[in-house]
C-alpha atoms as a PDB file:
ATOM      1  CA  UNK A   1     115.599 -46.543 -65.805  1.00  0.00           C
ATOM      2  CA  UNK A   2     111.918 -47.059 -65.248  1.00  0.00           C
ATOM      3  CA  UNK A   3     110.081 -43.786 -64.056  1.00  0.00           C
ATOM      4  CA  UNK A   4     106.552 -44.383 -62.563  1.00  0.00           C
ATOM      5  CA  UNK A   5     104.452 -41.510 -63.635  1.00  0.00           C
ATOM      6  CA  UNK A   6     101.142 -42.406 -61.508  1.00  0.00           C
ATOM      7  CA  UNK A   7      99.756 -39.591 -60.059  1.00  0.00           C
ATOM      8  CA  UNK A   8      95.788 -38.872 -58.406  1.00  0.00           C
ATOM      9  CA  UNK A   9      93.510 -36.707 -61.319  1.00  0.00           C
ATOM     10  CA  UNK A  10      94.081 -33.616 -58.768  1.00  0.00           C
ATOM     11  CA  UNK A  11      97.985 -33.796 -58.749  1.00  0.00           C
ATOM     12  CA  UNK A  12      97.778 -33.984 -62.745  1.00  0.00           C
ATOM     13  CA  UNK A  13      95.057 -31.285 -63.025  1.00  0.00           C
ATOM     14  CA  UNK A  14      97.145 -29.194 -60.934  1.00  0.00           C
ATOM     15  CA  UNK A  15     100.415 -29.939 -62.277  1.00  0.00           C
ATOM     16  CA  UNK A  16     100.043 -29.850 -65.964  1.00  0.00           C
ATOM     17  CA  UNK A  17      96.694 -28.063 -66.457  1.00  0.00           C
ATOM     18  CA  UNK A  18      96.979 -24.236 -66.305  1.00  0.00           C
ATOM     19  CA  UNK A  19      94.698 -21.172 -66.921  1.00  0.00           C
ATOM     20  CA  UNK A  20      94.869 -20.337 -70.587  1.00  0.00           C
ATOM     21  CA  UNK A  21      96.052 -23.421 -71.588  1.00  0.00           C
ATOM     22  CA  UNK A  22      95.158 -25.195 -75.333  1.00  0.00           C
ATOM     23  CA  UNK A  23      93.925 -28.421 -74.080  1.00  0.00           C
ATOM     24  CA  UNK A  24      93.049 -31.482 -76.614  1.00  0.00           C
ATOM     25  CA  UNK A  25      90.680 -32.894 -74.869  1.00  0.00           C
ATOM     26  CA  UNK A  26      90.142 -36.751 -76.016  1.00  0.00           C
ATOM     27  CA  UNK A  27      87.430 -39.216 -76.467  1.00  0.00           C
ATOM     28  CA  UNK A  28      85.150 -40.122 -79.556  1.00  0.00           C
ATOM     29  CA  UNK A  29      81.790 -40.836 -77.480  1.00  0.00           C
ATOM     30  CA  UNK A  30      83.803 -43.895 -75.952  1.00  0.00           C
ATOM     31  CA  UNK A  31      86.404 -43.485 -73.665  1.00  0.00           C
ATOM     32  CA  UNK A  32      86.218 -40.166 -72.476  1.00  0.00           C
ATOM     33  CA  UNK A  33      87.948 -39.414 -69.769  1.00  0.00           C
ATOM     34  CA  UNK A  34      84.685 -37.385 -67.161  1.00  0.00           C
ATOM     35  CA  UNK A  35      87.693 -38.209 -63.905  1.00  0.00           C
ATOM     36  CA  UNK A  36      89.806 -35.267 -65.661  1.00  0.00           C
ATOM     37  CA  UNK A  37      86.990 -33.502 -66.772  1.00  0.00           C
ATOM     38  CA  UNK A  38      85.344 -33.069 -63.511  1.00  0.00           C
ATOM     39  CA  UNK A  39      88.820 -32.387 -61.782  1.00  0.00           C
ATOM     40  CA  UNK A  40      89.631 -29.358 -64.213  1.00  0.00           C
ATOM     41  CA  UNK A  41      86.226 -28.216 -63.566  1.00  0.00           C
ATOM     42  CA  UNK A  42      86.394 -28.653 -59.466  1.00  0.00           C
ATOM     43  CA  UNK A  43      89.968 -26.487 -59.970  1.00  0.00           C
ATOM     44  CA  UNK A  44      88.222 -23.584 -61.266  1.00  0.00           C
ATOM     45  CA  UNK A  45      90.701 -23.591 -64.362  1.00  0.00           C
ATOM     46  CA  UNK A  46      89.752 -20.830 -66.467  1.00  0.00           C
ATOM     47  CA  UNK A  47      90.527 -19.444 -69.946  1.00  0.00           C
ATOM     48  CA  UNK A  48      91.137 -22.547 -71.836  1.00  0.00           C
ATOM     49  CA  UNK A  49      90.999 -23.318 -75.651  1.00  0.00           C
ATOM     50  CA  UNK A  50      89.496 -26.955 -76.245  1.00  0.00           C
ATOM     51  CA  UNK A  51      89.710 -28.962 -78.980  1.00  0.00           C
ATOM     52  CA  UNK A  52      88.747 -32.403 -80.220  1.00  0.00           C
ATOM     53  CA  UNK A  53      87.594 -33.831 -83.604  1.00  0.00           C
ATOM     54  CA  UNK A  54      83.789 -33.832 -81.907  1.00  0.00           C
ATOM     55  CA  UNK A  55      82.901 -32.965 -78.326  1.00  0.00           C
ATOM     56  CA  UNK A  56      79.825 -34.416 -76.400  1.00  0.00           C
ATOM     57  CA  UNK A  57      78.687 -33.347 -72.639  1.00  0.00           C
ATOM     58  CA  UNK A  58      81.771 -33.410 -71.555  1.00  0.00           C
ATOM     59  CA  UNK A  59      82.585 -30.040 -73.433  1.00  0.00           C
ATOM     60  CA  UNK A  60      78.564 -28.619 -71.857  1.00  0.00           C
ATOM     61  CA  UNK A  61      80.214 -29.408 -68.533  1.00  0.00           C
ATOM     62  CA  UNK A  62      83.262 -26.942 -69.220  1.00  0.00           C
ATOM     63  CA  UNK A  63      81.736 -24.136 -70.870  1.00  0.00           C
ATOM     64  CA  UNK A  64      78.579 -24.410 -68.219  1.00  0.00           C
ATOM     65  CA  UNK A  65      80.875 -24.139 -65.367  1.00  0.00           C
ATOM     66  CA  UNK A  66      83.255 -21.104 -67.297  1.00  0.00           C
ATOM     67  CA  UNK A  67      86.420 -22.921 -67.660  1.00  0.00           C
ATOM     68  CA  UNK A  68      86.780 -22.231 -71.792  1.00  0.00           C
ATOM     69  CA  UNK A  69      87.139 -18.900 -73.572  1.00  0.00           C
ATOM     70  CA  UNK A  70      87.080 -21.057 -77.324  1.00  0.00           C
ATOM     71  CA  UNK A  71      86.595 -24.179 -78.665  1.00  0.00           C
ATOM     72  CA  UNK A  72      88.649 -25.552 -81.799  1.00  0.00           C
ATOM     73  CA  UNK A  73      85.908 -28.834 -83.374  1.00  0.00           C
ATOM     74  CA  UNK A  74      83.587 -29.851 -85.769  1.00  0.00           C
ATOM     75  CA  UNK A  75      80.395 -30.930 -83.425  1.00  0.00           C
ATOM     76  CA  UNK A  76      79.254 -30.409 -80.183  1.00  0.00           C
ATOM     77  CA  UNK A  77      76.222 -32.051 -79.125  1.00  0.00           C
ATOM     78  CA  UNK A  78      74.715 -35.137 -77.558  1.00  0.00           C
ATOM     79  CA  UNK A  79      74.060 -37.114 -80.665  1.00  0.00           C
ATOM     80  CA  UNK A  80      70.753 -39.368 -80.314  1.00  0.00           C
ATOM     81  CA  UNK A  81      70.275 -37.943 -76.583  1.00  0.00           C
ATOM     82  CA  UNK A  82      69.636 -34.037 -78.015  1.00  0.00           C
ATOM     83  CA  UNK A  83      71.804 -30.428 -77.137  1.00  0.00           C
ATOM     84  CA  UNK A  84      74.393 -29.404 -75.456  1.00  0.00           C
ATOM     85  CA  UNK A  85      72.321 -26.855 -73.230  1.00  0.00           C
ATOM     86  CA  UNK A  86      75.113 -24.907 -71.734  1.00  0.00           C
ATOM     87  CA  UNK A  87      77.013 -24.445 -74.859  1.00  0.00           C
ATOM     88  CA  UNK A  88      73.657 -22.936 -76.487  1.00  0.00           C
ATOM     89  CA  UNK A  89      73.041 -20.625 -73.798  1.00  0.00           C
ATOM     90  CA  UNK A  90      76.604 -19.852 -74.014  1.00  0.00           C
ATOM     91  CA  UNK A  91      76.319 -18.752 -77.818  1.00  0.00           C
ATOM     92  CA  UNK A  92      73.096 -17.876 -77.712  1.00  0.00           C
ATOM     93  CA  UNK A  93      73.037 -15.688 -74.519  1.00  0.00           C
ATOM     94  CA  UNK A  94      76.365 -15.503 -73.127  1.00  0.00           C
ATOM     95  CA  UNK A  95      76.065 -17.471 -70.067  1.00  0.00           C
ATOM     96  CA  UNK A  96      78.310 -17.949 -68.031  1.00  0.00           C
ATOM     97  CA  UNK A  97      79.985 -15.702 -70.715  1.00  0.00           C
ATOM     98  CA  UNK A  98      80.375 -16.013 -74.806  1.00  0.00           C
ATOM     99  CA  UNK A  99      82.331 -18.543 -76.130  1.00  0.00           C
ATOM    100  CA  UNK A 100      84.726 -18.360 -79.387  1.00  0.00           C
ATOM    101  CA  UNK A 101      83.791 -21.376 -81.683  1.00  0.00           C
ATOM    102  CA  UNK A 102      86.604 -22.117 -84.721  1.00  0.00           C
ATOM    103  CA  UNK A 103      84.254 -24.752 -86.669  1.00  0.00           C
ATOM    104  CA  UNK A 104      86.209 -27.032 -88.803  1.00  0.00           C
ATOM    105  CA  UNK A 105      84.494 -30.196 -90.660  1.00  0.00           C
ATOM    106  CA  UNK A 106      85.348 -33.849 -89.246  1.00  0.00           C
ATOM    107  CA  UNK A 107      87.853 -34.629 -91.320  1.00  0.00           C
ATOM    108  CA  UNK A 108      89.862 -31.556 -91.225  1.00  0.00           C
ATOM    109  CA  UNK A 109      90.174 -31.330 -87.592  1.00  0.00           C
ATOM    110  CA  UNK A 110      91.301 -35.223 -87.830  1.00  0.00           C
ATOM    111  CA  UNK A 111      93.830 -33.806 -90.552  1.00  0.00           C
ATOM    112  CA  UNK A 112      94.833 -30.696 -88.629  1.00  0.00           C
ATOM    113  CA  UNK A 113      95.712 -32.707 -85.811  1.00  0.00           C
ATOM    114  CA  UNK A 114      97.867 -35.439 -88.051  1.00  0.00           C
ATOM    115  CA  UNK A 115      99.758 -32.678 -89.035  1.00  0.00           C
ATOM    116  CA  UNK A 116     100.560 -31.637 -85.707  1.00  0.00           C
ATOM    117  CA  UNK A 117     101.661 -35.190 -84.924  1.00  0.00           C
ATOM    118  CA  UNK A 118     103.485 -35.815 -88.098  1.00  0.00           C
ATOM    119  CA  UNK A 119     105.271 -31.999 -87.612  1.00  0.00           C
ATOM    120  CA  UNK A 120     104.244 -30.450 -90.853  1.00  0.00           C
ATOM    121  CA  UNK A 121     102.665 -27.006 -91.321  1.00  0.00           C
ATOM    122  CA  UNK A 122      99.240 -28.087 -92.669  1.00  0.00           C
ATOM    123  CA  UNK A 123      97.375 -30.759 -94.338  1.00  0.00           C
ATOM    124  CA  UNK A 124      95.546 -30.440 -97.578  1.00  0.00           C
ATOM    125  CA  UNK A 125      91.513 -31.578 -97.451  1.00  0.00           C
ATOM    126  CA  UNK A 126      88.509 -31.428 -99.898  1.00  0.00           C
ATOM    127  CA  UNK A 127      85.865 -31.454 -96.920  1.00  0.00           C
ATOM    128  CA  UNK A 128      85.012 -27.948 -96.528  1.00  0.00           C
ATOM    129  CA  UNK A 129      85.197 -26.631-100.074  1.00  0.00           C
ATOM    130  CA  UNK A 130      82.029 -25.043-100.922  1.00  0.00           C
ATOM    131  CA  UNK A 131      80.654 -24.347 -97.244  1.00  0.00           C
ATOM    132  CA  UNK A 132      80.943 -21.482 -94.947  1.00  0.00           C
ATOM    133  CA  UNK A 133      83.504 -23.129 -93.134  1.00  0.00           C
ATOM    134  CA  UNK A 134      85.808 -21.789 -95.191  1.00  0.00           C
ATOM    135  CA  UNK A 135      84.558 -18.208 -95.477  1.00  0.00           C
ATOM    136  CA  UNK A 136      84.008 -17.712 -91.368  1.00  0.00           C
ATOM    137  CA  UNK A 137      86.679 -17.669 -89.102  1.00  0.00           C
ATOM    138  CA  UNK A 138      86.974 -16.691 -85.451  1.00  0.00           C
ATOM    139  CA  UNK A 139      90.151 -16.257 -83.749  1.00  0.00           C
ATOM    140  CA  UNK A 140      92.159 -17.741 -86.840  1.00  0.00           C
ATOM    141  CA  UNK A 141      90.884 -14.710 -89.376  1.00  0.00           C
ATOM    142  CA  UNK A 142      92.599 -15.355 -92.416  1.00  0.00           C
ATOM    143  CA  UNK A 143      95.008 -18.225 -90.768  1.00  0.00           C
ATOM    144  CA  UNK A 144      91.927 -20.341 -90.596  1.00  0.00           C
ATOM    145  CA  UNK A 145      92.255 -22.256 -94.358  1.00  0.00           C
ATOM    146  CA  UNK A 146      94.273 -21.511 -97.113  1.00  0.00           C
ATOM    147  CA  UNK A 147      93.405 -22.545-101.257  1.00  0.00           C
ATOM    148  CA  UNK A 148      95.938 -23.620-103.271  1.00  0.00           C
ATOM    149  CA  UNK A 149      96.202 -24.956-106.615  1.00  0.00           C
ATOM    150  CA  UNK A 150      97.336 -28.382-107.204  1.00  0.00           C
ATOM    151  CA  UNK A 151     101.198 -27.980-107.481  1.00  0.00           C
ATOM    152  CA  UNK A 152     101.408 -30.805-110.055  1.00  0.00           C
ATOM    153  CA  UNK A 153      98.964 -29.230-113.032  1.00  0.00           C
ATOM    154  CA  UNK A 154      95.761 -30.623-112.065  1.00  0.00           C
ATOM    155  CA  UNK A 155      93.794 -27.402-111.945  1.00  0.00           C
ATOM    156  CA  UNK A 156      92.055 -28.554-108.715  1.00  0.00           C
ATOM    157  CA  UNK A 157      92.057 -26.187-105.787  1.00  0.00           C
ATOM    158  CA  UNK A 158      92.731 -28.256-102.407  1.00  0.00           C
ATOM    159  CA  UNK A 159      92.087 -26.286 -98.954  1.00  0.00           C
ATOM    160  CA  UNK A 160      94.838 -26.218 -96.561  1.00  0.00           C
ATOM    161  CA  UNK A 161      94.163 -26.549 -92.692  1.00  0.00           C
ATOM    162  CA  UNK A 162      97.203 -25.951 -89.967  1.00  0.00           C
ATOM    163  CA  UNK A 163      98.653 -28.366 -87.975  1.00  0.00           C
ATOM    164  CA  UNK A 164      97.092 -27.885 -84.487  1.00  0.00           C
ATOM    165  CA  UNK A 165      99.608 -29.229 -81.660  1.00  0.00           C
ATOM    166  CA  UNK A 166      97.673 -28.573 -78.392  1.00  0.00           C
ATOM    167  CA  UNK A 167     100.027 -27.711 -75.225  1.00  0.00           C
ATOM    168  CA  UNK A 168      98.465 -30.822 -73.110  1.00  0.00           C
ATOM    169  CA  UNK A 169      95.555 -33.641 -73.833  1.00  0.00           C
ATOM    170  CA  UNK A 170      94.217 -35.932 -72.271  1.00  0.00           C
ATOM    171  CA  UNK A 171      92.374 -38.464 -72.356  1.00  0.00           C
ATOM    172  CA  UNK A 172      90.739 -42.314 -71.068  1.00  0.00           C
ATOM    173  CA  UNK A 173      91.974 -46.002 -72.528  1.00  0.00           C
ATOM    174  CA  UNK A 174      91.558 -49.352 -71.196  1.00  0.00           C
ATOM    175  CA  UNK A 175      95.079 -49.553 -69.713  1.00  0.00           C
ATOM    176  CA  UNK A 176      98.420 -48.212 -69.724  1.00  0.00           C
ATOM    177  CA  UNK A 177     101.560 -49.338 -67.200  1.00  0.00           C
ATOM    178  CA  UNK A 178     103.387 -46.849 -64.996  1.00  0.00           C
ATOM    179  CA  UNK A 179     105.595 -45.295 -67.752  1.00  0.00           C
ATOM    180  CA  UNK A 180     102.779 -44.109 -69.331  1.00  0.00           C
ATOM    181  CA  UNK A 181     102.833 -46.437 -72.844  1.00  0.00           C
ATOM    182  CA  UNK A 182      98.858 -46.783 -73.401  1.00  0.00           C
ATOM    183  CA  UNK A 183      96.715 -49.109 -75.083  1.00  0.00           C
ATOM    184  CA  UNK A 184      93.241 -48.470 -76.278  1.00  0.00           C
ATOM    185  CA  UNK A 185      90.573 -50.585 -78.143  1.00  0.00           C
ATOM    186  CA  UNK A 186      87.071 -49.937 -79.954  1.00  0.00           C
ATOM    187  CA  UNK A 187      86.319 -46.894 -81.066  1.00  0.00           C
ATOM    188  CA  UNK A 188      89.374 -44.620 -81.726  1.00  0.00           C
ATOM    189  CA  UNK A 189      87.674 -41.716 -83.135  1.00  0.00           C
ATOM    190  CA  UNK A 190      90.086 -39.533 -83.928  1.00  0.00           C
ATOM    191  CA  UNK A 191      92.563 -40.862 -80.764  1.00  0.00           C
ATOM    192  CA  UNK A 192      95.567 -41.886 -82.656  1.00  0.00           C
ATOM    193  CA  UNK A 193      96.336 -38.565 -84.459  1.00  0.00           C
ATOM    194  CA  UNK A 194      95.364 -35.858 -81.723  1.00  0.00           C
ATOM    195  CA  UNK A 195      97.074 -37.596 -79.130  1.00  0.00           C
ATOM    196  CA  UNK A 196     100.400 -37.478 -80.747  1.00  0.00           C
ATOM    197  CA  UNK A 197      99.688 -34.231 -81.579  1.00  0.00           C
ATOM    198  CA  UNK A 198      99.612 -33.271 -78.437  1.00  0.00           C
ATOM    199  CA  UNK A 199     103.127 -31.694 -76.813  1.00  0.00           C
ATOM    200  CA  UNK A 200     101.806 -33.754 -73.423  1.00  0.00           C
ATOM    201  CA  UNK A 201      99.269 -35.917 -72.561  1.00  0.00           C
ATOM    202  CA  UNK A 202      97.822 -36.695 -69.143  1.00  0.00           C
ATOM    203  CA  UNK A 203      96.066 -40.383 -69.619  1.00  0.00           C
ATOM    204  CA  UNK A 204      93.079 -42.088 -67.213  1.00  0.00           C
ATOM    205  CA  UNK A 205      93.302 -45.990 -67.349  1.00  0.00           C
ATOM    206  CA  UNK A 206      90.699 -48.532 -65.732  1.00  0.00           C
ATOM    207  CA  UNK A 207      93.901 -50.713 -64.700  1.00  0.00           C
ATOM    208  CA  UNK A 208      97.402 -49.633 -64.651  1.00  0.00           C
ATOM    209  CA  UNK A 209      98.925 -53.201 -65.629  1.00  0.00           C
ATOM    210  CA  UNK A 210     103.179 -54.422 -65.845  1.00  0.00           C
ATOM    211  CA  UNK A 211     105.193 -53.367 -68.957  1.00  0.00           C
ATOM    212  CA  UNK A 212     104.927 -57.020 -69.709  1.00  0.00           C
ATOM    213  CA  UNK A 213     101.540 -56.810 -70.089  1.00  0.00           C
ATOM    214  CA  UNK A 214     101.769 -54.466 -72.443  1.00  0.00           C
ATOM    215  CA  UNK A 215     104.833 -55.739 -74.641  1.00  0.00           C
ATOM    216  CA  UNK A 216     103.002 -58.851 -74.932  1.00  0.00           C
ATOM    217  CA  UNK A 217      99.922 -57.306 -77.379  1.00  0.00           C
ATOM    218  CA  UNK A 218     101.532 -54.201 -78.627  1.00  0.00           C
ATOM    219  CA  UNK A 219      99.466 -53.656 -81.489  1.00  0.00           C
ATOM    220  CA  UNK A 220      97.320 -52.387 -78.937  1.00  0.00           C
ATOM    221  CA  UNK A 221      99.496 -49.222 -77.487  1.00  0.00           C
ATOM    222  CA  UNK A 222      97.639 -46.277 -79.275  1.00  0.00           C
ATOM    223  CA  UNK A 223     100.454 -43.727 -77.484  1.00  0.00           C
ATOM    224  CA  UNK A 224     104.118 -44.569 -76.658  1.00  0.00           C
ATOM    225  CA  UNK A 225     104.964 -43.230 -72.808  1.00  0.00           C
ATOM    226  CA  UNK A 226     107.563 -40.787 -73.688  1.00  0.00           C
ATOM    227  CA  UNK A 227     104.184 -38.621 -74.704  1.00  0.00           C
ATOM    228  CA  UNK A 228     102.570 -38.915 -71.104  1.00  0.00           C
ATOM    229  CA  UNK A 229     102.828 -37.108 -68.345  1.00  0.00           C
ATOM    230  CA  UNK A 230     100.617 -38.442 -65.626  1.00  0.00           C
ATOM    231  CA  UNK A 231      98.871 -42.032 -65.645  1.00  0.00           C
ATOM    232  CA  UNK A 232      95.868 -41.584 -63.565  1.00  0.00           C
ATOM    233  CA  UNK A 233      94.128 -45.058 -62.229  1.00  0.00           C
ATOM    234  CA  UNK A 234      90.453 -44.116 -62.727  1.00  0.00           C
ATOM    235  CA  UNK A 235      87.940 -47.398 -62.489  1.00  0.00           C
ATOM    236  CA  UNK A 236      84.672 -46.705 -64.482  1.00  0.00           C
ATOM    237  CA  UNK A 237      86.560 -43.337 -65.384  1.00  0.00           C
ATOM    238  CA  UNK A 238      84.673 -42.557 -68.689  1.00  0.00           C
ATOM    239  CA  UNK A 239      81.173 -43.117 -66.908  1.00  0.00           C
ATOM    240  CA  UNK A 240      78.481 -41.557 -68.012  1.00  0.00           C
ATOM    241  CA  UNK A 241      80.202 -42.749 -71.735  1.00  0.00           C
ATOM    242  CA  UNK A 242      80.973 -46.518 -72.464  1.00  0.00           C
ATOM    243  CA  UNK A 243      84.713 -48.221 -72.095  1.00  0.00           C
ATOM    244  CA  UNK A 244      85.031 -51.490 -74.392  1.00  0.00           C
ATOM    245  CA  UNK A 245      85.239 -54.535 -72.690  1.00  0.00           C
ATOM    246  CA  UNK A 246      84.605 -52.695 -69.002  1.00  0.00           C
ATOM    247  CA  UNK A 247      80.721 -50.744 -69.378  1.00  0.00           C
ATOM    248  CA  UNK A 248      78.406 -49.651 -71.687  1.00  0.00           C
ATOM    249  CA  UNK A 249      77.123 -46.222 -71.719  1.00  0.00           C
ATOM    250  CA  UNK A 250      74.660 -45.204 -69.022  1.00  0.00           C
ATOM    251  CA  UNK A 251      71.969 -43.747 -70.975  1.00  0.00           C
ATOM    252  CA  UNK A 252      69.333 -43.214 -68.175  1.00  0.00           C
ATOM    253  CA  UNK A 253      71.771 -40.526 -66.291  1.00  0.00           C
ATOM    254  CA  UNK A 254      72.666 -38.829 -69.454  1.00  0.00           C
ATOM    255  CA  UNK A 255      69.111 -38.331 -69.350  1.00  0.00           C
ATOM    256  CA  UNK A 256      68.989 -36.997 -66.139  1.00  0.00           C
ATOM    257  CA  UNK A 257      71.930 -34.501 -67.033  1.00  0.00           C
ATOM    258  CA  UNK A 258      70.066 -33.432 -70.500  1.00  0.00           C
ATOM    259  CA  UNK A 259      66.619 -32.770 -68.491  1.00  0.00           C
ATOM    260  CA  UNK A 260      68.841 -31.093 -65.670  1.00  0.00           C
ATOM    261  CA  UNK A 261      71.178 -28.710 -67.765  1.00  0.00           C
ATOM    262  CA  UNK A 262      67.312 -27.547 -69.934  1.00  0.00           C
ATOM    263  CA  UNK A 263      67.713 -24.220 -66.947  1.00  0.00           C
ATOM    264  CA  UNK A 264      70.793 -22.841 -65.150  1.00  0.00           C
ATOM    265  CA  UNK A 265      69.286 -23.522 -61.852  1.00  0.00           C
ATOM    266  CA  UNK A 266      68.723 -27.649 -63.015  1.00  0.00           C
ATOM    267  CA  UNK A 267      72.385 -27.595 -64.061  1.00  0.00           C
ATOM    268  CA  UNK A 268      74.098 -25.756 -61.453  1.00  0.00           C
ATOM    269  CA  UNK A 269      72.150 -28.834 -58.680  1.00  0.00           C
ATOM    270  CA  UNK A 270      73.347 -31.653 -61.278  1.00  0.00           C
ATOM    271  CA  UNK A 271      77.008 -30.139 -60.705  1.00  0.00           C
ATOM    272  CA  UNK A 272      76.715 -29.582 -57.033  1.00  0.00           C
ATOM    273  CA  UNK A 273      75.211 -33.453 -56.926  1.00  0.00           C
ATOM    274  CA  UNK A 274      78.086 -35.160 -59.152  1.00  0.00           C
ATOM    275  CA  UNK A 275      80.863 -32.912 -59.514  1.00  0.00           C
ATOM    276  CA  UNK A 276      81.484 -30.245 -56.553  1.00  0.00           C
ATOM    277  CA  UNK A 277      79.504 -32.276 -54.224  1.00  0.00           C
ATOM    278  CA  UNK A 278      82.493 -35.374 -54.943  1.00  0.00           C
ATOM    279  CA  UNK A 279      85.937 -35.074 -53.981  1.00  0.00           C
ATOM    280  CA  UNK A 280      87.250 -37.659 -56.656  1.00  0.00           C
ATOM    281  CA  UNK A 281      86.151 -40.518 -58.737  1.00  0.00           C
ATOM    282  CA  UNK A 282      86.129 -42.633 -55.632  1.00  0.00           C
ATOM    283  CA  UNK A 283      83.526 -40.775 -54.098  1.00  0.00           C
ATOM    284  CA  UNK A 284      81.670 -40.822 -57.291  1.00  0.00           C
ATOM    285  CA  UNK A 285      80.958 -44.023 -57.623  1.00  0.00           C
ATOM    286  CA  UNK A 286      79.857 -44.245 -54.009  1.00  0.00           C
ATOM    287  CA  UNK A 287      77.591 -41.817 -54.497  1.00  0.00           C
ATOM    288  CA  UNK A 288      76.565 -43.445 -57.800  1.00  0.00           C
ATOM    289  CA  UNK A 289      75.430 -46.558 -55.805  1.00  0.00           C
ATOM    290  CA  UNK A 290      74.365 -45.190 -52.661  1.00  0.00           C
ATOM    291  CA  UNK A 291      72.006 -43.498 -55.698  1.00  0.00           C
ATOM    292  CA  UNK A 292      70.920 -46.131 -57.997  1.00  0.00           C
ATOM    293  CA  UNK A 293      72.063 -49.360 -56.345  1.00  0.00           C
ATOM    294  CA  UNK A 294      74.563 -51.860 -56.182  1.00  0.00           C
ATOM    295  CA  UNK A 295      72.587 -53.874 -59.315  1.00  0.00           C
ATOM    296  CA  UNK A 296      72.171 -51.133 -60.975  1.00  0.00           C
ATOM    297  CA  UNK A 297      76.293 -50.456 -61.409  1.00  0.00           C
ATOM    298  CA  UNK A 298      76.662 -53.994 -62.401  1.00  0.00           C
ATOM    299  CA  UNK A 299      74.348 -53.920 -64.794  1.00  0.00           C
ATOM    300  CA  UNK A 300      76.568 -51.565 -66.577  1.00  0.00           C
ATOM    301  CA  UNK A 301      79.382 -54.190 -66.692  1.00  0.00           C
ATOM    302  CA  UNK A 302      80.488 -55.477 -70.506  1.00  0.00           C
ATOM    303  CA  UNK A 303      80.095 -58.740 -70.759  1.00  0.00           C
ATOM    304  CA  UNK A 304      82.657 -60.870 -71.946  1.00  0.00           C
ATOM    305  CA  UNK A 305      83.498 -61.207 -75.308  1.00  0.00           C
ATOM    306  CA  UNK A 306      87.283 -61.999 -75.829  1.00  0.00           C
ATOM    307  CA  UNK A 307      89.581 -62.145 -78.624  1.00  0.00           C
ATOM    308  CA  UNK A 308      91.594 -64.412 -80.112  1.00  0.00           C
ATOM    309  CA  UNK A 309      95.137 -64.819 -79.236  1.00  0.00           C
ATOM    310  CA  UNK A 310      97.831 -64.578 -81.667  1.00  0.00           C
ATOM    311  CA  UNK A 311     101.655 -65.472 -81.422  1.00  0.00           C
ATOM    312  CA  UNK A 312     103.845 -62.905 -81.240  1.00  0.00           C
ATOM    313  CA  UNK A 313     107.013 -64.950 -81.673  1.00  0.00           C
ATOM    314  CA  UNK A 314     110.231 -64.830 -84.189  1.00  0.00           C
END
C-alpha cells in the first residue's frame, strides 16, 4: 500500500528533528535545502552535531543562531564569496558559545559516510596521512583514525576512518513522489553516500511528481523512499544556492548576508529580515519579491537545456 509521506518543513522539523540530535545535513553548494535550515533554526533546536562532506552558509546560519554544540566536516566557508563569519566568531570568541569542530579531509568524510551506508565499521583512506588531521581530535580522542598496516604484506600503512551513520539528514533534490523515492541531478557532492548513511532522511523537492514519473527515468532516484521520512514541497527551496534545471545561485544576496553577518548586530537584522521575520518558504519568497522585484526572481530561472531521452524498454 502506498503511504503519502508529505508533510509542511514545520511538521518535519518538529517531528523528526530533536535537541541533541546528529543531523547530516545535505547539499554540495547545489541543492541545499535553506526551507529546513531556516525551520530548525525558527524551532530553537539546540545541541545538535552536524555533519556534511563540506558546509557553506547554511552551517554560519546554525551555529550564529546556537542550534550546534559540534560539527563533524572537512570545510566550512563560502568558497569564492569569503568566511563563514559566525562560525569564526564562534571559534574564535565563543559567540553565541564555542563550537566542537572534528576536521576530517574531503575524501574521508565522503568515505566515513559510505561506510555508514554500506554498514561496515570503517573505511580505509590515504588522504590525511601526514597532516594534523590525524594527530588532533576533538570529541573522537583516540576513536578519531586508526593506522594499520596493509593486511596483505605491502608494508604500507592505510588510515582508518569510522563509519558515521547520522540519526536524521536531510536534504533538497529536484523531485521526489509522495513515498519519498527521490531523484537528484548535477552536482551530487557527496549526496549519494551520506544520504544512505543516514538512519532517516527528511527530503525538500521543487515538485512532488506521480510514482510514474519517477519509474520512468530511474537512473535518476539518488535515495529509495523506504529511507525518507517526510517529503516537503519547497519551490525555490535551496535559494540563496542554485537547483539544476530550476535557478542559478543568487550571488548578489549572498552578498548581502556576507556584508551583514561581518558584526553580530548586521547578522542578528539579516535573520530577523529572512528567517524569524518569515513564517515559511511561502512567505519567503513574497518577501523576496516584494524586495527585489518580480524580474528580478525570474531572472534567477534556469533556462532550458534538456536531455536526451532514452528507451527504457525490454
Amino acid at each position: 500500500m502506498k503511504i503519502s509521506k508529505r508533510m509542511t518543513a514545520k511538521d518535519a522539523v518538529a517531528k523528526f528533528i530533536n535537541d541533541g540530535s546528529n543531523v547530516m545535513v545535505g547539499g554540495f553548494f547545489h541543492s541545499i535545502s535553506y526551507t529546513l535550515t531556516h525551520e530548525i533554526i525558527r524551532q530553537k533546536k539546540k545541541g545538535l552535531t552536524i555533519s556534511t562532506a563540506s558546509f557553506n552558509e547554511h552551517a554560519d546560519l546554525l551555529i550564529g543562531a546556537g542550534c550546534v554544540d559540534r560539527i563533524d566536516t572537512s570545510y566550512i566557508g563560502m568558497e569564492v564569496f569569503g568566511a563563514c563569519e559566525s562560525f569564526r566568531r564562534s571559534i574564535e570568541k565563543g559567540i553565541p558559545h564555542k563550537v566542537e569542530l572534528e576536521e576530517y579531509s574531503n575524501f574521508a568524510m565522503m568515505a566515513r559516510y559510505m561506510a555508514g551506508a554500506l554498514g561496515i565499521p570503517y573505511m580505509p583512506v590515504n588522504s590525511m596521512k601526514g597532516s594534523d588531521m590525524v594527530k588532533n581530535a576533538a570529541w573522537m580522542g583516540d576513536n578519531k583514525v586508526k593506522l594499520m598496516k596493509d593486511p596483505f604484506g605491502s608494508g604500507f600503512e592505510h588510515v582508518l576512518v569510522p563509519a558515521l551513520q547520522p540519526e536524521i539528514g536531510y536534504f533538497h533534490v529536484q523531485r521526489a513522489d509522495e513515498e519519498g523515492n527521490c531523484q537528484m541531478w548535477g552536482i551530487w557532492g557527496d549526496a549519494p553516500w551520506s544520504e544512505r548513511a543516514c538512519k532517516k532522511v527528511i527530503v525538500s523537492c521543487e515538485e512532488i511528481v506521480s510514482r510514474e514519473i519517477i519509474g520512468r527515468d530511474c537512473n535518476r532516484t539518488i535515495l529509495p523512499g523506504y529511507k525518507v521520512v517526510a517529503v516537503v514541497h519547497a519551490p525555490f527551496g535551496a535559494h540563496p544556492k542554485n537547483c539544476q534545471g530550476y535557478y542559478d545561485v543568487d550571488r548578489p544576496f549572498i552578498r548581502s548576508y556576507i556584508k551583514a553577518s561581518k558584526t553580530v548586530e548586521g547578522w542578528k537584522k539579516f535573520m530577523d529580515e529572512w528567517v524569524y521575520g518569515v513564517a515559511d518558504r511561502d512567505e519567503y519568497l513574497k518577501k523576496y519579491i516584494n524586495t527585489f522585484g518580480m524580474q528580478e526572481f525570474l531572472n534567477l530561472k534556469a533556462r532550458d537545456f534538456n536531455s536526451s531521452s532514452v528507451n527504457y524498454g525490454y
